[in-house]
C-alpha atoms as a PDB file:
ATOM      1  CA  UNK A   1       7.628   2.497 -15.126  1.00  0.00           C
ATOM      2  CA  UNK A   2       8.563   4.428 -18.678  1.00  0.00           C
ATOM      3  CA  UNK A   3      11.800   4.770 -19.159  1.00  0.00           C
ATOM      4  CA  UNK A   4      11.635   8.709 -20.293  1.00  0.00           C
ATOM      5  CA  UNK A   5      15.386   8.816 -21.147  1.00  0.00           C
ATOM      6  CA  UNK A   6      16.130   8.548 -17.590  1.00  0.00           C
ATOM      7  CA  UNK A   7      18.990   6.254 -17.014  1.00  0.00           C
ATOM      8  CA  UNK A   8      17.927   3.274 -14.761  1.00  0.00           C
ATOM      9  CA  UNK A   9      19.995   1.881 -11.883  1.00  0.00           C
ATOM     10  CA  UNK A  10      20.109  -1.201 -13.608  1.00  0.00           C
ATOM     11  CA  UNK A  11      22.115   1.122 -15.980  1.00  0.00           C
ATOM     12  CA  UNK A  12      24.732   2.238 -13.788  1.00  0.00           C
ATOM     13  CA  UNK A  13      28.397   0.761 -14.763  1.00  0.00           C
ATOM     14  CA  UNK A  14      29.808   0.223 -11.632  1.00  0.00           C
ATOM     15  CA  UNK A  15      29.585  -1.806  -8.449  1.00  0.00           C
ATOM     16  CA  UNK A  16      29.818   0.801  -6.253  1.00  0.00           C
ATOM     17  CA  UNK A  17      27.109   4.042  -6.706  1.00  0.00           C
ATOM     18  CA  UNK A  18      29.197   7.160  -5.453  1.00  0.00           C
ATOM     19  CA  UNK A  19      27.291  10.576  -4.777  1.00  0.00           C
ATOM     20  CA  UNK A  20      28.178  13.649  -3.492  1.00  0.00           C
ATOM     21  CA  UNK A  21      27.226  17.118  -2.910  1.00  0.00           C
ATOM     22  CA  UNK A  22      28.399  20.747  -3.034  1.00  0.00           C
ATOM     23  CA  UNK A  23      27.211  20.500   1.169  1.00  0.00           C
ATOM     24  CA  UNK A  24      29.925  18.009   1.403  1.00  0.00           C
ATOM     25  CA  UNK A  25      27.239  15.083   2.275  1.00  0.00           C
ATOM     26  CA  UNK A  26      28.949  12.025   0.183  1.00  0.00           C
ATOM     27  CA  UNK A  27      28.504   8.167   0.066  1.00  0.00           C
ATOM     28  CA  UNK A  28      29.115   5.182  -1.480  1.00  0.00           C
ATOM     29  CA  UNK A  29      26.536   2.419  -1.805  1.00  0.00           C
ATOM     30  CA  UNK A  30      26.400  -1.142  -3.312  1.00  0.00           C
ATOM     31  CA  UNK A  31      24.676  -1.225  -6.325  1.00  0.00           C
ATOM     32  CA  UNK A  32      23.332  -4.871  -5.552  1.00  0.00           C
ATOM     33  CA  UNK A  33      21.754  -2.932  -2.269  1.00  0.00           C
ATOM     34  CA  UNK A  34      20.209  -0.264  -4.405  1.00  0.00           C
ATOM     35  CA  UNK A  35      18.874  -2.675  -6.453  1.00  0.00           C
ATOM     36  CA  UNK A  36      17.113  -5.391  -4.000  1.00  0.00           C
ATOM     37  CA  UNK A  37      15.880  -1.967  -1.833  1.00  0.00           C
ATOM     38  CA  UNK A  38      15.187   0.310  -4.622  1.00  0.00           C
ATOM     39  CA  UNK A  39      14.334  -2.486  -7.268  1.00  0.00           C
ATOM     40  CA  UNK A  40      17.058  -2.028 -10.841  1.00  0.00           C
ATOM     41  CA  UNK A  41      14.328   0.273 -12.881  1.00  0.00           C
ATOM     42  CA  UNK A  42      14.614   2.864 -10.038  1.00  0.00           C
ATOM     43  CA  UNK A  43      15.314   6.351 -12.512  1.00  0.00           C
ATOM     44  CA  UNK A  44      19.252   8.015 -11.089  1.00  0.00           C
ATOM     45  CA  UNK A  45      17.245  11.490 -10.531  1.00  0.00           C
ATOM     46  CA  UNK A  46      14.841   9.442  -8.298  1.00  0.00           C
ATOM     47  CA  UNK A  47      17.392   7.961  -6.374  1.00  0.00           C
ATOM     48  CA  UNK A  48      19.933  10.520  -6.133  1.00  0.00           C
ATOM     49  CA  UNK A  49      16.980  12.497  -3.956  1.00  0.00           C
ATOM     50  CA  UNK A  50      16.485   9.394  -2.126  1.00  0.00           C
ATOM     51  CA  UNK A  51      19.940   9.164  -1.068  1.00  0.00           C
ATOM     52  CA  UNK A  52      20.376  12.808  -0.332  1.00  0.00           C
ATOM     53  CA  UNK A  53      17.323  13.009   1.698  1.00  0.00           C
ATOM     54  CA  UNK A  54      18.621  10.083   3.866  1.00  0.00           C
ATOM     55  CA  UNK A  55      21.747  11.378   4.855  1.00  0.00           C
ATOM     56  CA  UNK A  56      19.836  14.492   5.675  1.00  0.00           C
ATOM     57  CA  UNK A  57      19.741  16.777   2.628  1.00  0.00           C
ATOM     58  CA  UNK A  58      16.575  19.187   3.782  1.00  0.00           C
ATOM     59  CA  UNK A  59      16.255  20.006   0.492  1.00  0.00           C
ATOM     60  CA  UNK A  60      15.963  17.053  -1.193  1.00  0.00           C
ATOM     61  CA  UNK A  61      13.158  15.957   2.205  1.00  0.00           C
ATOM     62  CA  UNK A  62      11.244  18.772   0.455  1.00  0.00           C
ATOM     63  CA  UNK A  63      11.457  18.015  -3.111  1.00  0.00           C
ATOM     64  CA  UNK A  64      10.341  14.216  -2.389  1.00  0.00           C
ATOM     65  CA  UNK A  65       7.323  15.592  -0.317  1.00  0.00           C
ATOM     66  CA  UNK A  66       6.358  17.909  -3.281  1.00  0.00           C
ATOM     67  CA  UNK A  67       7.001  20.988  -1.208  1.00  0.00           C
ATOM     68  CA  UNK A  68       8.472  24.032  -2.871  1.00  0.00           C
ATOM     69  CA  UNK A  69      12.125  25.285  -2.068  1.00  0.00           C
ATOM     70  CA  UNK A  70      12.823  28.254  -1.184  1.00  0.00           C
ATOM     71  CA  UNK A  71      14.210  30.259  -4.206  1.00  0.00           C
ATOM     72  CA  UNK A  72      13.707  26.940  -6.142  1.00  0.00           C
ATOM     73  CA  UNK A  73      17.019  26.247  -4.397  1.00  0.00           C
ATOM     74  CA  UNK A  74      17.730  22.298  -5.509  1.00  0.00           C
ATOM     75  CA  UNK A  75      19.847  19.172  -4.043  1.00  0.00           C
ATOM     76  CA  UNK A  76      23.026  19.335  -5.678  1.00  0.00           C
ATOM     77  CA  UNK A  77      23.476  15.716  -5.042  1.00  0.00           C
ATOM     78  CA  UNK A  78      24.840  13.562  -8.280  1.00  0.00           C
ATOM     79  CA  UNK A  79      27.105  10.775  -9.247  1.00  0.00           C
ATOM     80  CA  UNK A  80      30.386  12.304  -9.858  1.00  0.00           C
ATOM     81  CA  UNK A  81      31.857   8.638 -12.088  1.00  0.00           C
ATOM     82  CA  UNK A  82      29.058   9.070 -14.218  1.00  0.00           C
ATOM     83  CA  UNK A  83      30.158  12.280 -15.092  1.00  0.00           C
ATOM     84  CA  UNK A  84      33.523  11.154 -15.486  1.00  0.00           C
ATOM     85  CA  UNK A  85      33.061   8.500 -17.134  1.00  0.00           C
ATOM     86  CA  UNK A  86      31.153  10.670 -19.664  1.00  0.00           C
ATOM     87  CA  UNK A  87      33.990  12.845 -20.097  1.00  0.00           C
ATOM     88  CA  UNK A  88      36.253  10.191 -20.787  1.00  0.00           C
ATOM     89  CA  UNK A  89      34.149   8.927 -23.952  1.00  0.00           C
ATOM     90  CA  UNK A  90      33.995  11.943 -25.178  1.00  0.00           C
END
């Protein structure tokens, strides 16, 4: 799969791959896991829907099947130590 400047799960600094959401769906998932299910090229975007969608994110169900949103509404689901961690380099 082309990389496309997505970052790559393989790419992911930690152990332990946090998410959560504005709905207040969170979780914390071995990256080791992610990897053997998900295999370590899996794109963050990719999975981040994955994730969502199975703790139950309706949204992200829809954007995975292609369907469109209602007022292109979108999962909100991301990986709040990435983002710290980017603010911290900065």
């Amino acid at each position: 799969m082309p990389r496309n400047a997505a970052v790559l799960l393989i790419d992911y600094p930690l152990a332990k791959v946090r998410v959560t959401c504005r709905c207040g769906r969170e979780g914390r998932f071995s990256k080791d896991a992610l990897i053997r299910r998900s295999g370590e090229r899996e794109p963050l975007p990719a999975l981040r829907l994955k994730l969502a969608a199975g703790m139950g994110c309706s949204i992200a169900e829809s954007t995975l099947a292609g369907e469109t949103v209602p007022g292109f509404e979108q999962c909100q689901m991301h990986y709040p130590d990435l983002m710290a961690r980017k603010n911290r380099e900065s």
